[in-house]
PDB file of N, CA and C in Angstrom:
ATOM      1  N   UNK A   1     124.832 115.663 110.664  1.00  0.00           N
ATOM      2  CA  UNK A   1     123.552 114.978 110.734  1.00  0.00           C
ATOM      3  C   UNK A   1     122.619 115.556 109.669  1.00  0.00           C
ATOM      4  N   UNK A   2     122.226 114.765 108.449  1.00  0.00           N
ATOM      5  CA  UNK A   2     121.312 115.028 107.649  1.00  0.00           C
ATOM      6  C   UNK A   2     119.822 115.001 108.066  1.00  0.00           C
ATOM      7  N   UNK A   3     118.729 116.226 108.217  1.00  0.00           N
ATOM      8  CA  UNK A   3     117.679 116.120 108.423  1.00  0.00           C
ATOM      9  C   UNK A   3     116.605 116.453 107.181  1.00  0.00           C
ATOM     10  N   UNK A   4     115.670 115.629 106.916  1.00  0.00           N
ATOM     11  CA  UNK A   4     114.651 115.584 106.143  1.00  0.00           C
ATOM     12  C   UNK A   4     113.440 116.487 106.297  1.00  0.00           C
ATOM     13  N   UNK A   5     112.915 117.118 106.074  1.00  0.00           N
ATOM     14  CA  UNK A   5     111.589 117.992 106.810  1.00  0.00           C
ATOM     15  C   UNK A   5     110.536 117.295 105.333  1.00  0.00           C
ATOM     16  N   UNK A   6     109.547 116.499 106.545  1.00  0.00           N
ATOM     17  CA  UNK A   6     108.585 116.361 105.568  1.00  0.00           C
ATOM     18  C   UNK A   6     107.182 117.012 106.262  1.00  0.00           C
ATOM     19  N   UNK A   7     105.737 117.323 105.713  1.00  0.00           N
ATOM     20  CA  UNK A   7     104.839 117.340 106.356  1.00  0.00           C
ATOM     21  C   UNK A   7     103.801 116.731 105.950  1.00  0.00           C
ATOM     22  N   UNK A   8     103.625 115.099 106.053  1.00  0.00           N
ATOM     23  CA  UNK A   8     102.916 114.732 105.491  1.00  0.00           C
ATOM     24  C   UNK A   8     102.414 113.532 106.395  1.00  0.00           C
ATOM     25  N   UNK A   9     101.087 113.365 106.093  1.00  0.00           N
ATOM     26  CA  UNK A   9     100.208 112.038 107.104  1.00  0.00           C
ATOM     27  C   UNK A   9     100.621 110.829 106.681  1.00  0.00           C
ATOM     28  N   UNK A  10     101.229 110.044 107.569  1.00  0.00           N
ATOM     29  CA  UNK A  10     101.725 108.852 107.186  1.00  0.00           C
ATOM     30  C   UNK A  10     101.231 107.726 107.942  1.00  0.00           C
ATOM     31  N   UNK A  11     101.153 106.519 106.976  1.00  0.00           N
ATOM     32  CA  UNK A  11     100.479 105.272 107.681  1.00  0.00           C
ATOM     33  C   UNK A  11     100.745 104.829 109.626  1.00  0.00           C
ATOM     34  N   UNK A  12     100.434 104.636 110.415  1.00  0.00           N
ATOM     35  CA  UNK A  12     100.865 104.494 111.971  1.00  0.00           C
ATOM     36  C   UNK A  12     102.365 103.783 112.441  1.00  0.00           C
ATOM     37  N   UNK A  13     102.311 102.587 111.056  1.00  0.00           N
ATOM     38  CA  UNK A  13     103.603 102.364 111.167  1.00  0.00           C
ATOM     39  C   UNK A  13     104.844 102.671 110.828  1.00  0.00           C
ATOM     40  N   UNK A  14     104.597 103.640 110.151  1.00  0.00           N
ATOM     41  CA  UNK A  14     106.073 104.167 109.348  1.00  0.00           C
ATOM     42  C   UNK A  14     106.752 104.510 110.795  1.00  0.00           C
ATOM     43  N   UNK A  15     106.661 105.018 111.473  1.00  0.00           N
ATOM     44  CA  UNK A  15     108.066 105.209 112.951  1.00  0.00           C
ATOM     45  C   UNK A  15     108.941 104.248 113.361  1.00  0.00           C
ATOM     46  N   UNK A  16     107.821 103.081 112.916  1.00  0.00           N
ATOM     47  CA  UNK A  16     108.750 101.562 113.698  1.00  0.00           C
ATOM     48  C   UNK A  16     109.630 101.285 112.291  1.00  0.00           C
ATOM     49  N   UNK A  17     109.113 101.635 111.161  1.00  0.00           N
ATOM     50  CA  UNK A  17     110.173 101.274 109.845  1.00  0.00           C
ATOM     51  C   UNK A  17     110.966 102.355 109.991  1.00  0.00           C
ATOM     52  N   UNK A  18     111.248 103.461 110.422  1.00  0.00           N
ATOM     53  CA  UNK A  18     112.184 104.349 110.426  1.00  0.00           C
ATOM     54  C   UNK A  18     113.128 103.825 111.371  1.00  0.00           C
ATOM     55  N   UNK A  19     112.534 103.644 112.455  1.00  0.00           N
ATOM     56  CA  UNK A  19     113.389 103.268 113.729  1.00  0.00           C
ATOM     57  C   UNK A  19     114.161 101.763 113.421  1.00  0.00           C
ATOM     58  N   UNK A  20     113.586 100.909 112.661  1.00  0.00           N
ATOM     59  CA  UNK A  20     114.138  99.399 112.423  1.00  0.00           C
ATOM     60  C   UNK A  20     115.673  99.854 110.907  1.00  0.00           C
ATOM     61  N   UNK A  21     115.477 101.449 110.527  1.00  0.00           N
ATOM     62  CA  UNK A  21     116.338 101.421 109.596  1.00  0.00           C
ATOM     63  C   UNK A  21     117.601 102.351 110.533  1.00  0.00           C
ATOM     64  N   UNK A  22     117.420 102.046 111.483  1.00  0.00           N
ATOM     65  CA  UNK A  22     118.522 102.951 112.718  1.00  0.00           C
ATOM     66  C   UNK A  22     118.204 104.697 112.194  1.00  0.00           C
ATOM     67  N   UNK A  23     117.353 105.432 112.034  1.00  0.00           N
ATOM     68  CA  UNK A  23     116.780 106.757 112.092  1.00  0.00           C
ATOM     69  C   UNK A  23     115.974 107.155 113.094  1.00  0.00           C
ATOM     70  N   UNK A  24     115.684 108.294 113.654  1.00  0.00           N
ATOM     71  CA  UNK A  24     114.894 108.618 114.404  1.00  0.00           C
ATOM     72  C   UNK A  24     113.557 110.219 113.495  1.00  0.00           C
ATOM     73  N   UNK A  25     112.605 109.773 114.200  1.00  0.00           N
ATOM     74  CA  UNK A  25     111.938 110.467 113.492  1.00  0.00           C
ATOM     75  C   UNK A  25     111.010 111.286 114.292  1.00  0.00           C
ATOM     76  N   UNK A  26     110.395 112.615 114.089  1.00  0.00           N
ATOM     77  CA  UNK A  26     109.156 113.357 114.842  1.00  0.00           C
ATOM     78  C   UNK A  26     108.229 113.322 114.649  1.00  0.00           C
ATOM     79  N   UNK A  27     107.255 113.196 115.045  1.00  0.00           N
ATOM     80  CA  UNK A  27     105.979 113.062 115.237  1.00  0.00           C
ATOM     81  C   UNK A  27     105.166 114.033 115.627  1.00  0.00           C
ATOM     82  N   UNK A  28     103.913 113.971 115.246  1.00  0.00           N
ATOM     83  CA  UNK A  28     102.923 114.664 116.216  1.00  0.00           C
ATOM     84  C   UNK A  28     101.712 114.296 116.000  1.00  0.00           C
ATOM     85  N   UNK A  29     100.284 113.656 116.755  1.00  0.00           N
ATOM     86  CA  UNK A  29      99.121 113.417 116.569  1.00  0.00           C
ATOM     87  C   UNK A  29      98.049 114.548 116.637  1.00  0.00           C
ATOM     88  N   UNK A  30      97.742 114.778 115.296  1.00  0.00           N
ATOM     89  CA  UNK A  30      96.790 115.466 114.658  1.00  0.00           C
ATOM     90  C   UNK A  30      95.485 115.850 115.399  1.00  0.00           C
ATOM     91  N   UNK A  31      95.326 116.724 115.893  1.00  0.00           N
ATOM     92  CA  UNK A  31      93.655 117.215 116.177  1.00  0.00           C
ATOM     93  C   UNK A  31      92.508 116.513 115.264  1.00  0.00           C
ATOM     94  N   UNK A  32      91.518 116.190 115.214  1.00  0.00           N
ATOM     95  CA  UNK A  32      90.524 115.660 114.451  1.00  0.00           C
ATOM     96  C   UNK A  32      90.062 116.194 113.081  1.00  0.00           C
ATOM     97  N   UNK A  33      90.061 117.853 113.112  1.00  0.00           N
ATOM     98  CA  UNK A  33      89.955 118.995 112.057  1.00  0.00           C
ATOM     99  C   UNK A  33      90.957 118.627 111.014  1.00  0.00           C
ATOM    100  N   UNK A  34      92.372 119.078 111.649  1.00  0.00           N
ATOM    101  CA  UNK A  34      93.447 118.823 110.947  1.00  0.00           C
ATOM    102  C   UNK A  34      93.648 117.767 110.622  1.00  0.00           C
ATOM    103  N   UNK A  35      93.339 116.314 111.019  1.00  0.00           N
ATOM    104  CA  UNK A  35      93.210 114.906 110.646  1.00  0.00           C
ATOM    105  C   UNK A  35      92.835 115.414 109.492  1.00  0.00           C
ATOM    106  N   UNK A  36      91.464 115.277 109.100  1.00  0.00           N
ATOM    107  CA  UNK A  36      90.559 115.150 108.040  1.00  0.00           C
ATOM    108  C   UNK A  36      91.091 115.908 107.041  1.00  0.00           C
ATOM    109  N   UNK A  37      91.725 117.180 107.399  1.00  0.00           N
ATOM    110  CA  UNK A  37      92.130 117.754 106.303  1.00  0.00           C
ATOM    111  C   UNK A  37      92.927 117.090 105.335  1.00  0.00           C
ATOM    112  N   UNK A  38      94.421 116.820 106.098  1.00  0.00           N
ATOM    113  CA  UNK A  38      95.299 116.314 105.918  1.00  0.00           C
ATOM    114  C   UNK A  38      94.806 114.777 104.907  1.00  0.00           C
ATOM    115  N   UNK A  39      93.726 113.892 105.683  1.00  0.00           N
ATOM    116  CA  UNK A  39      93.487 112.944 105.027  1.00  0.00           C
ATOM    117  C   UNK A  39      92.964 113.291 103.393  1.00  0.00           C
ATOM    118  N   UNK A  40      92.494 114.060 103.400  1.00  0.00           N
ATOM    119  CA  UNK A  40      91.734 114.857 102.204  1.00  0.00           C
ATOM    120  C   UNK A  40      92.850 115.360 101.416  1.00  0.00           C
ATOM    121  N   UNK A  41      94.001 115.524 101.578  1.00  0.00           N
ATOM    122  CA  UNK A  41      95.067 116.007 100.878  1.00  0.00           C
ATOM    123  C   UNK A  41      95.633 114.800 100.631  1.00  0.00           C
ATOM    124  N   UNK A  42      95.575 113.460 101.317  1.00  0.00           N
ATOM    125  CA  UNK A  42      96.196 112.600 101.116  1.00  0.00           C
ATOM    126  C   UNK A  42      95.776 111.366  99.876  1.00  0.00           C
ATOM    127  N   UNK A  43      94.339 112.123  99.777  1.00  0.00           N
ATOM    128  CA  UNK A  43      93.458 111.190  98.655  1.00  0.00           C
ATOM    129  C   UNK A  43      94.267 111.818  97.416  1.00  0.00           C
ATOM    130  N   UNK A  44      94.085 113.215  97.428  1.00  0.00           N
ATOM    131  CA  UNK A  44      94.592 113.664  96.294  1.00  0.00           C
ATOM    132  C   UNK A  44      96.425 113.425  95.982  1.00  0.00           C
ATOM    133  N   UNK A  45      96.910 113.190  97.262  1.00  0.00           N
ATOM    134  CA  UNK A  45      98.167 112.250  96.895  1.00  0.00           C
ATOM    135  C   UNK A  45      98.250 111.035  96.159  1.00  0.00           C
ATOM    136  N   UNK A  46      97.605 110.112  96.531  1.00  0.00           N
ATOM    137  CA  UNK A  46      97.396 108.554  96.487  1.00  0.00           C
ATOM    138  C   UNK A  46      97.027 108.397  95.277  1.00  0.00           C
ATOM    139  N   UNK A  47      95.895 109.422  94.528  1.00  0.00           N
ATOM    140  CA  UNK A  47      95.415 109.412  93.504  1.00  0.00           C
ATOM    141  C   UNK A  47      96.086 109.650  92.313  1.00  0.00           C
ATOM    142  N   UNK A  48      96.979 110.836  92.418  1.00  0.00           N
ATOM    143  CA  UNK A  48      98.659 111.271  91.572  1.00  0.00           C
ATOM    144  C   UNK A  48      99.192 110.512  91.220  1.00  0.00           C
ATOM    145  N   UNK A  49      99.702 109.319  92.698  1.00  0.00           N
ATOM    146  CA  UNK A  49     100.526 108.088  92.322  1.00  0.00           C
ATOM    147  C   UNK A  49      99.640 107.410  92.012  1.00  0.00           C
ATOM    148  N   UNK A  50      99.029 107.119  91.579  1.00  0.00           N
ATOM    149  CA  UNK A  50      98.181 105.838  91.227  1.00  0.00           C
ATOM    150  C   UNK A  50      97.769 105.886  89.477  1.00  0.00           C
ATOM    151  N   UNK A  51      97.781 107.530  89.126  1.00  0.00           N
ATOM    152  CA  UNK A  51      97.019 107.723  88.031  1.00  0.00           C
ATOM    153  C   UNK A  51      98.765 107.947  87.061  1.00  0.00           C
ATOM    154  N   UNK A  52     100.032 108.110  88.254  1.00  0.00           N
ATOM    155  CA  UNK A  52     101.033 107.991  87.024  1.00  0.00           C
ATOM    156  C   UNK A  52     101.791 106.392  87.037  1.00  0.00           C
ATOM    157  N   UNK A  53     101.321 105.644  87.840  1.00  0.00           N
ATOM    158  CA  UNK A  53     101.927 104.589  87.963  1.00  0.00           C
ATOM    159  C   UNK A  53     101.094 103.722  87.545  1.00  0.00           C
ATOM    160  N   UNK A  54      99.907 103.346  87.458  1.00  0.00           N
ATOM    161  CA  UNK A  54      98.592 102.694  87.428  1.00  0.00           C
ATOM    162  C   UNK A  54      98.892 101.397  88.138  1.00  0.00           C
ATOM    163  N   UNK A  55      99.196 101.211  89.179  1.00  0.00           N
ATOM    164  CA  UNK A  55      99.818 100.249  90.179  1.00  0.00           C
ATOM    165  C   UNK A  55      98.828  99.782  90.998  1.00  0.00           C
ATOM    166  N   UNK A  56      98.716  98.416  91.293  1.00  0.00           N
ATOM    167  CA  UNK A  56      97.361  97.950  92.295  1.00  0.00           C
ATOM    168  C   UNK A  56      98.042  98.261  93.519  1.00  0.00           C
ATOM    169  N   UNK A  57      99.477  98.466  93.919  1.00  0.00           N
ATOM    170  CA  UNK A  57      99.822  99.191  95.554  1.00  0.00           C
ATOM    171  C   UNK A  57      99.275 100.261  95.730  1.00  0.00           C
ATOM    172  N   UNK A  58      99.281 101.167  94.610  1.00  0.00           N
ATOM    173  CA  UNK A  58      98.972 102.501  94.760  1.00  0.00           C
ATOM    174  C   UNK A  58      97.813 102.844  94.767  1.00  0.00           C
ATOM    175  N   UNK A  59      96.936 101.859  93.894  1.00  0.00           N
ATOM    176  CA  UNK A  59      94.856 101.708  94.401  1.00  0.00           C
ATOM    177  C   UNK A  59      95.121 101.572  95.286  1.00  0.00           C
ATOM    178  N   UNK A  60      95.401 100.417  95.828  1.00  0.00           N
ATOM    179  CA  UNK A  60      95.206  99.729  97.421  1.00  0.00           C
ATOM    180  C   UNK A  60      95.486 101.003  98.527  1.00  0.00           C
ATOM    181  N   UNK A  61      96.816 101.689  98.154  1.00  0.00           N
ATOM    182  CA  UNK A  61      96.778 102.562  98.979  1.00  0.00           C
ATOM    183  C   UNK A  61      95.814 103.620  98.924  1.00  0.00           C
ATOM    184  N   UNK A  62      95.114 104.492  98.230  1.00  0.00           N
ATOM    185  CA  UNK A  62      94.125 105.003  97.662  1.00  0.00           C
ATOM    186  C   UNK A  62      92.756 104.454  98.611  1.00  0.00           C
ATOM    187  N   UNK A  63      92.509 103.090  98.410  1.00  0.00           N
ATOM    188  CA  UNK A  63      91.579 102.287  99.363  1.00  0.00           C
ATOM    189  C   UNK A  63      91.736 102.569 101.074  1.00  0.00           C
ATOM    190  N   UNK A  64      93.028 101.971 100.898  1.00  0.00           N
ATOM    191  CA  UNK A  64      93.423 102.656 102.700  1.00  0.00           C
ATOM    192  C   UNK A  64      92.694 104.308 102.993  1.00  0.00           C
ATOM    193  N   UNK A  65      93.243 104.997 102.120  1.00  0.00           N
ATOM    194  CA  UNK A  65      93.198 106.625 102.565  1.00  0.00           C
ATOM    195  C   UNK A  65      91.278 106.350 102.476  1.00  0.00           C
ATOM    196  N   UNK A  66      90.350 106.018 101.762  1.00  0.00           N
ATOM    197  CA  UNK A  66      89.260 106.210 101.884  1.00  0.00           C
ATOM    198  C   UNK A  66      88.688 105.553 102.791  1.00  0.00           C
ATOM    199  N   UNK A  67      89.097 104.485 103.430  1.00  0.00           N
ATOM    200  CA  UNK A  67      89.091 103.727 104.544  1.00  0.00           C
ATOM    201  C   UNK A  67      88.943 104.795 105.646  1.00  0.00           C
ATOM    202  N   UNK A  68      90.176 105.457 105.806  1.00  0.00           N
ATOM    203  CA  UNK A  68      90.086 106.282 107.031  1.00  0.00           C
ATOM    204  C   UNK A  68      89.319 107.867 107.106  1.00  0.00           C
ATOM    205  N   UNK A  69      89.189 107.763 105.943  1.00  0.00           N
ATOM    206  CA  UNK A  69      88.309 109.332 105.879  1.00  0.00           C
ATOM    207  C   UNK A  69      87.169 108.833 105.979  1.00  0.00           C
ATOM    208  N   UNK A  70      86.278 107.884 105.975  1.00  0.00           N
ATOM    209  CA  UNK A  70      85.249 106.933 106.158  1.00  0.00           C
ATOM    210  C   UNK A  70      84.911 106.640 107.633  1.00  0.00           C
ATOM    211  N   UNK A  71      86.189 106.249 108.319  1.00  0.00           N
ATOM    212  CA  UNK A  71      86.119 106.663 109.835  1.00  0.00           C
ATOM    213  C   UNK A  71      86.120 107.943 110.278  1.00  0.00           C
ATOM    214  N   UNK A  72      86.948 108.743 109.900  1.00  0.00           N
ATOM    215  CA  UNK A  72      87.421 110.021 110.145  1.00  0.00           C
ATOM    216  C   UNK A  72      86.059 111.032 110.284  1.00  0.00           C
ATOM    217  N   UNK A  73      85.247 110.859 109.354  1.00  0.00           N
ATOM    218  CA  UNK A  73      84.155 111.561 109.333  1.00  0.00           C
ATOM    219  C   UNK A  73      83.087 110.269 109.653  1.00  0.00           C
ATOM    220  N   UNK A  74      83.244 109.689 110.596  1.00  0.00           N
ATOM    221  CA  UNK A  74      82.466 108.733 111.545  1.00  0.00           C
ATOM    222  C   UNK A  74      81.264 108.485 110.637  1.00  0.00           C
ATOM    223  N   UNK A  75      81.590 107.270 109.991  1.00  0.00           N
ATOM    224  CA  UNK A  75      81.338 105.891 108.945  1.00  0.00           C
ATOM    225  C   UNK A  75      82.383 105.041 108.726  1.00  0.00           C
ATOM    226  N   UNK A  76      82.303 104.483 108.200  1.00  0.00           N
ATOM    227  CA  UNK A  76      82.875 103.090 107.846  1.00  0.00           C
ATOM    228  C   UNK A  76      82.769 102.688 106.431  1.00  0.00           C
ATOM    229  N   UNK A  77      84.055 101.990 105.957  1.00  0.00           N
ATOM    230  CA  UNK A  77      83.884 101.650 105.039  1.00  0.00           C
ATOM    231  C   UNK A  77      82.733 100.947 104.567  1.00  0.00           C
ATOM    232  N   UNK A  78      82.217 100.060 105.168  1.00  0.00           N
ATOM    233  CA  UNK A  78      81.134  98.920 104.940  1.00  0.00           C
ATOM    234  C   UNK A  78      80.114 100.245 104.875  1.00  0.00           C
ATOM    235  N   UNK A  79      79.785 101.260 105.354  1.00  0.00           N
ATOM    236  CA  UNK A  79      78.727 101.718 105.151  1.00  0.00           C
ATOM    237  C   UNK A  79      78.806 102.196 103.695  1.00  0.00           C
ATOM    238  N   UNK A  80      80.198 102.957 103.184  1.00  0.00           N
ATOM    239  CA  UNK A  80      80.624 103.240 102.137  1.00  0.00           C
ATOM    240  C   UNK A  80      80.086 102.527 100.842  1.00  0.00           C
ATOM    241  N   UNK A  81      80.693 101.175 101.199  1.00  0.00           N
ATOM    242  CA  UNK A  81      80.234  99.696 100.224  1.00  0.00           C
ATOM    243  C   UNK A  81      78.757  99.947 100.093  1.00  0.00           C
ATOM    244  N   UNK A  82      78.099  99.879 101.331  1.00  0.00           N
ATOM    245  CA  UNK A  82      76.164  99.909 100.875  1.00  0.00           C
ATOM    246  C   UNK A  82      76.396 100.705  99.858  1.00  0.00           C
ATOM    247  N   UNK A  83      76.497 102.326 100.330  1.00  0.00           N
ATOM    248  CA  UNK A  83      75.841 103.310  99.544  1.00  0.00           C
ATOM    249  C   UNK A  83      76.545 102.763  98.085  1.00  0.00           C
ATOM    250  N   UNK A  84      77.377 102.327  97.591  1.00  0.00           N
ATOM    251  CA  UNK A  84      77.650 102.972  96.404  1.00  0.00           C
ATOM    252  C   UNK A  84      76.891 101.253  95.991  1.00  0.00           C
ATOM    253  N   UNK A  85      76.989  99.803  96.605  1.00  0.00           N
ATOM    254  CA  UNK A  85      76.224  99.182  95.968  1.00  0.00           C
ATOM    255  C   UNK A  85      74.238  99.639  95.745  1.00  0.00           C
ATOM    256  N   UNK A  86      73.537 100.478  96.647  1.00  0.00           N
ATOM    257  CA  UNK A  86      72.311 100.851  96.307  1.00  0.00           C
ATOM    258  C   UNK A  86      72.971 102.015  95.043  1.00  0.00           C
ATOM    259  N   UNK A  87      73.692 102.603  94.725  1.00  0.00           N
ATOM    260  CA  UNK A  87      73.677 103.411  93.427  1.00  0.00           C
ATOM    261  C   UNK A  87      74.365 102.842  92.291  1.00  0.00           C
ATOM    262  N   UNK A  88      74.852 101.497  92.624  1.00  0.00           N
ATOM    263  CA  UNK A  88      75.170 100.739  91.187  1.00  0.00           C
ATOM    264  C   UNK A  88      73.790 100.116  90.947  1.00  0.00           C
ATOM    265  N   UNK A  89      72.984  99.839  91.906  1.00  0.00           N
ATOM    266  CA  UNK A  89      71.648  98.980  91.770  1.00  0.00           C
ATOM    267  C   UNK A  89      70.493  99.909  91.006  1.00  0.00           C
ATOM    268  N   UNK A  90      71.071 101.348  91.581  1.00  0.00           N
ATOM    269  CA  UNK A  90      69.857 102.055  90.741  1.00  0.00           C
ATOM    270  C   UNK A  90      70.246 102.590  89.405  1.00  0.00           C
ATOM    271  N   UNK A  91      71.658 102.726  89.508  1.00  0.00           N
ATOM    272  CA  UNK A  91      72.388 103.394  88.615  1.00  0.00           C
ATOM    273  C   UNK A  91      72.828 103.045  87.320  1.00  0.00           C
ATOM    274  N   UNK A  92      73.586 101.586  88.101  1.00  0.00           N
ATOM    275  CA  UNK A  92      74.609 101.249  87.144  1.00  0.00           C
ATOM    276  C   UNK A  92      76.335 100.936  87.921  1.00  0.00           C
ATOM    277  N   UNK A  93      76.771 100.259  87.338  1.00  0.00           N
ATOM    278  CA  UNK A  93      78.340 100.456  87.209  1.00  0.00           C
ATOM    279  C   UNK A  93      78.652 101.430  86.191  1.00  0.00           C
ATOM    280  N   UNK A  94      80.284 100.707  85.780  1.00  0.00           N
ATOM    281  CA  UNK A  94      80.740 101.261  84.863  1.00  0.00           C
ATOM    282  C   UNK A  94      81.368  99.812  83.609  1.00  0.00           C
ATOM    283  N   UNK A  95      80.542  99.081  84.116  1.00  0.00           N
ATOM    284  CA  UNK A  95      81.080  97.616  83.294  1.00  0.00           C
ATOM    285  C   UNK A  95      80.965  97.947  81.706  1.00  0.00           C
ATOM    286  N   UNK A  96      79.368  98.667  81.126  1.00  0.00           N
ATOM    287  CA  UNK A  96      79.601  98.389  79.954  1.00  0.00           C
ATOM    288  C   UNK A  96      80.400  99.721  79.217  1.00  0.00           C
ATOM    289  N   UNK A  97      81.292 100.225  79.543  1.00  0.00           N
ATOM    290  CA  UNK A  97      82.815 101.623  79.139  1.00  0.00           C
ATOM    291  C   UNK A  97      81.812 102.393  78.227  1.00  0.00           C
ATOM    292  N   UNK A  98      80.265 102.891  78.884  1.00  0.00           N
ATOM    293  CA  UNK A  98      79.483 103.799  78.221  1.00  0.00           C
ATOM    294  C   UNK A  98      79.789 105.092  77.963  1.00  0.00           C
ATOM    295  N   UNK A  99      80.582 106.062  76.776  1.00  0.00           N
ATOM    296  CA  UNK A  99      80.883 107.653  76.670  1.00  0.00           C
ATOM    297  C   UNK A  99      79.458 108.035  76.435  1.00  0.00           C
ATOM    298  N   UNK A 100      78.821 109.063  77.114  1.00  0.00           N
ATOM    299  CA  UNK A 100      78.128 109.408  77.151  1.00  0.00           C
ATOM    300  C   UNK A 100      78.215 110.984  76.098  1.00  0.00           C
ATOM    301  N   UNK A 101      77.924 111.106  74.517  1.00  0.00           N
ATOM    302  CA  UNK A 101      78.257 112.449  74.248  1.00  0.00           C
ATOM    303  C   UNK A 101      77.423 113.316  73.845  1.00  0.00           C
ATOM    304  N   UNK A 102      75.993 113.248  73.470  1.00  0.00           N
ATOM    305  CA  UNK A 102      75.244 114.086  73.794  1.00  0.00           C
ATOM    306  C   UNK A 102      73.589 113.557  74.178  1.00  0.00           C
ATOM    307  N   UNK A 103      72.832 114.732  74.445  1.00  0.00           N
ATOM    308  CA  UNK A 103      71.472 114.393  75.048  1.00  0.00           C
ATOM    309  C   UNK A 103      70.725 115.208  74.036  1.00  0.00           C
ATOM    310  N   UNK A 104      69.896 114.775  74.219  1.00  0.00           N
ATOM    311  CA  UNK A 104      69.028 115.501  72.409  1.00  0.00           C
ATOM    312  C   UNK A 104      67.345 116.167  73.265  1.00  0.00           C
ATOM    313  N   UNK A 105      66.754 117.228  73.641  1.00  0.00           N
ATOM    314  CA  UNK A 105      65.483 117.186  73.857  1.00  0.00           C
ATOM    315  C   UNK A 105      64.852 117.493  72.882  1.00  0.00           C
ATOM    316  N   UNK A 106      64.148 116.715  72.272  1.00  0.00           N
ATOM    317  CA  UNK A 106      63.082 116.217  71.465  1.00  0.00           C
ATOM    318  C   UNK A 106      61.782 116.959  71.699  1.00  0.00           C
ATOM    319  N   UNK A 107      61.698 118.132  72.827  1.00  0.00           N
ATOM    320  CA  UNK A 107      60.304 118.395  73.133  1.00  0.00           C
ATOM    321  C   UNK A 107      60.256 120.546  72.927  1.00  0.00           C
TER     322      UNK A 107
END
């Protein structure tokens, strides 16, 4: 019997795709602390694959993980959406690909 040891936070359904590929798999549900951590390690996963693949699965997944750290630390995405639309409103996007390379004081 070949066993895998992974330790990593995985989407809710991956057990039923393990189990539908005739595998059995272990589990364990995370304390709230260790949630967040874990989710926080998982951005910096998502982000790896995303920045060597440049793949819209791998944003999307990226989106998911901020999704739940958004709950996780009790907010919501939609609250997420406000804040960063009031700081594109005051701010800016990133539409016009501005390098910013130096600041000059004049005084």
């Amino acid at each position: 019997m070949a066993v895998t040891v992974y330790h990593k936070l995985v989407r809710d359904r991956i057990p039923e795709v393990i189990a539908a590929a005739g595998k059995t798999c272990v589990t364990e549900v995370l304390p709230q602390e260790t949630y967040i951590e874990m989710l926080d390690a998982k951005l910096n996963e998502e982000l790896a694959e995303y920045q060597e693949s440049k793949s819209m699965e791998e944003l999307a997944d990226l989106l998911e993980v901020v999704r739940a750290v958004a709950a996780a630390r009790g907010s919501s995405i939609e609250e997420v959406e406000k804040i960063r639309c009031e700081k594109a409103a005051a701010r800016g996007g990133f539409e016009k690909r501005l390098l910013l390379t130096e600041v000059r004081d004049e005084t």
